[in-house]
N, C-alpha and C. Protein backbone atom coordinates (compact mmCIF):
# COMPACT_ATOMS: atom_id res chain seq x y z
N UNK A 1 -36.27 108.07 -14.53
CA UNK A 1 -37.05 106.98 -15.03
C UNK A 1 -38.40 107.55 -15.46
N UNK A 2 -38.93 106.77 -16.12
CA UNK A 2 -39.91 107.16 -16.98
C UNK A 2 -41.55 106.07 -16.70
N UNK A 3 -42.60 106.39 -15.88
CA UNK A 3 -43.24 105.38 -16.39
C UNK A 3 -44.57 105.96 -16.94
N UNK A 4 -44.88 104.74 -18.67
CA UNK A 4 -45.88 105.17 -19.18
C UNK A 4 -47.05 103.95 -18.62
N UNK A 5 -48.16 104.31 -18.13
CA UNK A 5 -48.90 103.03 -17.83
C UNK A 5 -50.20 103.38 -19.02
N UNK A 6 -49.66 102.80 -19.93
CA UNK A 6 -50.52 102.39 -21.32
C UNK A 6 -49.58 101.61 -22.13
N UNK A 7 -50.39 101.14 -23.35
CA UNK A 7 -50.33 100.70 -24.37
C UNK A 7 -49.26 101.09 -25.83
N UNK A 8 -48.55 101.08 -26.45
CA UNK A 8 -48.14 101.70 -27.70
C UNK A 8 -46.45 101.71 -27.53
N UNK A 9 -46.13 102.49 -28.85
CA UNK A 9 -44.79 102.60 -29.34
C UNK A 9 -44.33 104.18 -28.64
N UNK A 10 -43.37 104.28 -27.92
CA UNK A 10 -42.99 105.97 -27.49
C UNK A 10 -41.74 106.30 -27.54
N UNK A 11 -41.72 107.84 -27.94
CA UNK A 11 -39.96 107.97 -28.37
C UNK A 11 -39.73 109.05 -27.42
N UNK A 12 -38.70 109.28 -26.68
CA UNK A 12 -38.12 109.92 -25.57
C UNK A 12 -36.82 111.44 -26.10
N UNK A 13 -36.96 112.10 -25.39
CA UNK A 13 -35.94 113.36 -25.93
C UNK A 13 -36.45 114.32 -24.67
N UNK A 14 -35.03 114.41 -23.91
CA UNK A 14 -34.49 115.34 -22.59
C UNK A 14 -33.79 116.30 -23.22
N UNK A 15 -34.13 117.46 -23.15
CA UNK A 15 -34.09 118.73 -23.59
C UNK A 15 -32.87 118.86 -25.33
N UNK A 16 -34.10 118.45 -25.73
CA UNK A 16 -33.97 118.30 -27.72
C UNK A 16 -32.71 116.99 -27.81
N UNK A 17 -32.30 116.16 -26.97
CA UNK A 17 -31.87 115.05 -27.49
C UNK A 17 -32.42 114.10 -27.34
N UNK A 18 -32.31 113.05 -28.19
CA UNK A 18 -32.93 111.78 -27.97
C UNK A 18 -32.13 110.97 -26.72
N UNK A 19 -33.19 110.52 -25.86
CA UNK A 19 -32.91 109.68 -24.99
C UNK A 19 -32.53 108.24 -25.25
N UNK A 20 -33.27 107.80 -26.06
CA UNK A 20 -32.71 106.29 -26.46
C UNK A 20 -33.18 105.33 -25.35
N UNK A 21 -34.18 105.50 -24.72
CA UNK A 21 -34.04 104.85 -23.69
C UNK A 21 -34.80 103.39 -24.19
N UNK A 22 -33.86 102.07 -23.15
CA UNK A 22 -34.97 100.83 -23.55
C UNK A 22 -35.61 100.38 -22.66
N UNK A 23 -36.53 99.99 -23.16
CA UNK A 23 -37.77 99.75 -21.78
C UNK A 23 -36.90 98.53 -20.90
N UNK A 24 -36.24 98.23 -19.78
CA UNK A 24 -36.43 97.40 -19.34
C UNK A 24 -38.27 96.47 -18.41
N UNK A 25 -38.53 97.45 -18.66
CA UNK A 25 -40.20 96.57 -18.47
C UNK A 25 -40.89 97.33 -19.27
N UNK A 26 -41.87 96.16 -20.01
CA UNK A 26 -42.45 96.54 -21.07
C UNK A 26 -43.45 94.99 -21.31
N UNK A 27 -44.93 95.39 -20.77
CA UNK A 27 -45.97 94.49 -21.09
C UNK A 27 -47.20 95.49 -21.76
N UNK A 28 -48.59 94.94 -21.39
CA UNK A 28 -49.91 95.35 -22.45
C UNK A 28 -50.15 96.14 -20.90
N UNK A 29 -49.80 96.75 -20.13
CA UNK A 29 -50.03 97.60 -18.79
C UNK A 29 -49.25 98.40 -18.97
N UNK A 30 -47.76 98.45 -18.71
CA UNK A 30 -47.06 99.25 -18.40
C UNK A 30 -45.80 99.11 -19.53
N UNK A 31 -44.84 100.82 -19.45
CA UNK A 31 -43.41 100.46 -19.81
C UNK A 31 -42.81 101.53 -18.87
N UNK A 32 -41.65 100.73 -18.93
CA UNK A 32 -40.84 101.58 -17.70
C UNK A 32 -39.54 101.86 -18.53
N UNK A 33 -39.22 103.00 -18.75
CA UNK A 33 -38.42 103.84 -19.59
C UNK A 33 -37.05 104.08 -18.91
N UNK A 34 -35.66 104.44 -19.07
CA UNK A 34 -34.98 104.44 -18.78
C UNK A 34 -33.52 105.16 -19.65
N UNK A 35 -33.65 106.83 -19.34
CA UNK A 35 -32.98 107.41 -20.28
C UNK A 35 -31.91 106.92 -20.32
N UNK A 36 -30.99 107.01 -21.30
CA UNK A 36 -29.46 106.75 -21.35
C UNK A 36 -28.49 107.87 -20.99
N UNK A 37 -27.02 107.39 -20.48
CA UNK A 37 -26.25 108.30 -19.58
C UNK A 37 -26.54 109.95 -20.38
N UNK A 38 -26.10 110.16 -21.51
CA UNK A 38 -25.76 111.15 -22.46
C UNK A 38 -26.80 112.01 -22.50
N UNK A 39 -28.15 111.56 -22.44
CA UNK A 39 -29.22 112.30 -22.29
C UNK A 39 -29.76 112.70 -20.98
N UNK A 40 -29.36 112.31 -20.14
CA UNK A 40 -29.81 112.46 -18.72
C UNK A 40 -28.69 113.09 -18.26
N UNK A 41 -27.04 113.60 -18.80
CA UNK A 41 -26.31 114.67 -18.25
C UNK A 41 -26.78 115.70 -18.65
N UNK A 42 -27.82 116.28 -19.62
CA UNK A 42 -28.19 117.57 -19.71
C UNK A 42 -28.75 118.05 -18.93
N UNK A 43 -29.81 117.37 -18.03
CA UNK A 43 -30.26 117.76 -16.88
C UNK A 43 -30.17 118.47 -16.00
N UNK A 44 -30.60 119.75 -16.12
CA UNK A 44 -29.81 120.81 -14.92
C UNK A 44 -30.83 121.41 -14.17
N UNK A 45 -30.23 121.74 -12.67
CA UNK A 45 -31.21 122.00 -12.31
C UNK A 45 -32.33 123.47 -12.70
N UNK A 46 -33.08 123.38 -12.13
CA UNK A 46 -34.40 124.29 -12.82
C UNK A 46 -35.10 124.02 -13.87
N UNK A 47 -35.34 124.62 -14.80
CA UNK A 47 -36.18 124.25 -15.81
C UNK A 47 -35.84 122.91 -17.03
N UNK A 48 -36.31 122.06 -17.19
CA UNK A 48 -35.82 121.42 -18.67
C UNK A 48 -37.22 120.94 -19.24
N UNK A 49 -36.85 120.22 -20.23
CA UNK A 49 -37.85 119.65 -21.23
C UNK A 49 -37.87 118.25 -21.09
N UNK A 50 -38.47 117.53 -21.26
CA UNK A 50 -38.95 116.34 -21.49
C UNK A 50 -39.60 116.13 -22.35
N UNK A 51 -39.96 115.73 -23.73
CA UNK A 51 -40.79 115.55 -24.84
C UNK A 51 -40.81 113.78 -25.25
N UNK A 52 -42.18 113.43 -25.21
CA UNK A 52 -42.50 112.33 -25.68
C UNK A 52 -43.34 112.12 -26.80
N UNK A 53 -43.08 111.58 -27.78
CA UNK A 53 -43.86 111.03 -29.12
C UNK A 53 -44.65 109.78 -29.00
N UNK A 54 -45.55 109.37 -29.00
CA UNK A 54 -45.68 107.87 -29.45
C UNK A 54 -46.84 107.28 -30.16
N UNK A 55 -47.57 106.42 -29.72
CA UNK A 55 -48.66 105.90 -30.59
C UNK A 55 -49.90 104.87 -29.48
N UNK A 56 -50.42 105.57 -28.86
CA UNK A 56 -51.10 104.96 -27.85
C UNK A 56 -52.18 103.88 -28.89
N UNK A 57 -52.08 102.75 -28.12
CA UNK A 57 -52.63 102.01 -29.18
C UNK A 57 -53.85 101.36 -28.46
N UNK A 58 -54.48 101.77 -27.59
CA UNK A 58 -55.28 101.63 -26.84
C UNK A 58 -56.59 102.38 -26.44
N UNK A 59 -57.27 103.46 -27.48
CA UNK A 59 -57.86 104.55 -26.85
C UNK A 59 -58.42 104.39 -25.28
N UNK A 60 -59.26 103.14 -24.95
CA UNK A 60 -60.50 102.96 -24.20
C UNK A 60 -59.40 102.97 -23.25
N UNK A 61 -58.09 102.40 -23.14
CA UNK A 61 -57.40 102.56 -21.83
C UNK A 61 -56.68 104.41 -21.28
N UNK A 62 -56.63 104.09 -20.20
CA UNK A 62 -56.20 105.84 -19.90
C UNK A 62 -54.73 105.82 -20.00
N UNK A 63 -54.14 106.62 -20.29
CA UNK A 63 -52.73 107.25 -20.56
C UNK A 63 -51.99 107.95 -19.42
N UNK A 64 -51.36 107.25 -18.87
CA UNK A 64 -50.53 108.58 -17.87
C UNK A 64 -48.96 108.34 -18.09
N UNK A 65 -48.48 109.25 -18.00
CA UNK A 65 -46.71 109.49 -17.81
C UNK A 65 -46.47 109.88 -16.62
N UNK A 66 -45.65 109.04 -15.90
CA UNK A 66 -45.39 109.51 -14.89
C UNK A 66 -43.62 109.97 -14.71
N UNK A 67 -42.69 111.08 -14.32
CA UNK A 67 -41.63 111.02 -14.95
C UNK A 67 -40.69 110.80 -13.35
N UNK A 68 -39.98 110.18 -12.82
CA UNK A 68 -39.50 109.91 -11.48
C UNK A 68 -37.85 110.41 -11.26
N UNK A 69 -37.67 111.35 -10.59
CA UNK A 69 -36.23 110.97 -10.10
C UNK A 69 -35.65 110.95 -8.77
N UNK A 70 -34.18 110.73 -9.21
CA UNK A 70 -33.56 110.48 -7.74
C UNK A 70 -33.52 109.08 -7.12
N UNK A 71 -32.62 108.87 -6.24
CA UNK A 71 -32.27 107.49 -5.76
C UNK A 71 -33.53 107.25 -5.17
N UNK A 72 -34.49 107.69 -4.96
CA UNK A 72 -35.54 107.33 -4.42
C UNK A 72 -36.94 107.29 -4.82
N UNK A 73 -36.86 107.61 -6.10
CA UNK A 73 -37.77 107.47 -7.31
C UNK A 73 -38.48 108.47 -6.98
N UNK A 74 -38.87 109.72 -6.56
CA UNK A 74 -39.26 110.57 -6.17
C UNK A 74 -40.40 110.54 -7.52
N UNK A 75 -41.76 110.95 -7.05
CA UNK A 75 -42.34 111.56 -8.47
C UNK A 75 -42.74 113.11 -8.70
N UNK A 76 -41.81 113.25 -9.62
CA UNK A 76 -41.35 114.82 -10.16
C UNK A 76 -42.56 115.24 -10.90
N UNK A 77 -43.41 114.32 -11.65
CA UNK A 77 -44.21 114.87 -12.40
C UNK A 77 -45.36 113.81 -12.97
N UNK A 78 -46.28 114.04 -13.40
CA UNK A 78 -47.16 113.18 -13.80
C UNK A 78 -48.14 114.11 -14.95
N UNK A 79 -48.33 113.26 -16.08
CA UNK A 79 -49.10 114.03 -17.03
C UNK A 79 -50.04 112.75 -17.15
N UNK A 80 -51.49 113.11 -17.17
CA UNK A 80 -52.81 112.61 -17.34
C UNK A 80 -53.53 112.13 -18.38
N UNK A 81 -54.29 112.26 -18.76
CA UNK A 81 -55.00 112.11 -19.83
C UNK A 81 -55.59 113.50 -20.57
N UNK A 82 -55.87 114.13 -19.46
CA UNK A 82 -56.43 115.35 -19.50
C UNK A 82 -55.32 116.88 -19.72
N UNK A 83 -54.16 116.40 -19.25
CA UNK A 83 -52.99 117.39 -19.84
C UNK A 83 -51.99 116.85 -20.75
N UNK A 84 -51.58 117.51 -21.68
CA UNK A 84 -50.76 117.40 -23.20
C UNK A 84 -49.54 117.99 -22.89
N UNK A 85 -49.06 118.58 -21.72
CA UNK A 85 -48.21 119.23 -21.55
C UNK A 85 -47.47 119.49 -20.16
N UNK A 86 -46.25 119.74 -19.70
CA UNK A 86 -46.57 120.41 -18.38
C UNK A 86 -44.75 120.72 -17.88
């Protein structure tokens, strides 16, 4: 799972495929992302990619990605405002 807590339009791709994912939550706070099966079997363990596109439509608000897995929503990763990458 995927959560962006900002504003805008974002496009999803787990190691160079498109995820497709649809927000089941999606307001002017948050969207909560949700890859589809096909893109989330590439997933292996150790290294992969995650790449997000979008259009933050909010400057004055802050931007974070937060990326979660596991039956227990574990958080695997979080990118800031301050990192473009990780």
């Amino acid at each position: 799972m995927i959560v962006i807590r900002s504003t805008g339009d974002f496009r999803v791709w787990i190691n160079g495929l498109p995820a497709n994912p649809l927000p089941p939550h999606k307001d002017d706070q948050m969207q909560v992302l949700v890859p589809d099966a096909r893109a989330c079997a590439t997933l292996q363990p150790g290294r992969n990619v995650i790449a997000i596109a979008g259009t933050h439509s909010d400057p004055e608000k802050e931007l974070t990605v937060e990326v979660l897995a596991g039956p227990s929503l574990v958080e695997s990763a979080t990118i800031g405002p301050e990192t473009t990458t990780r």
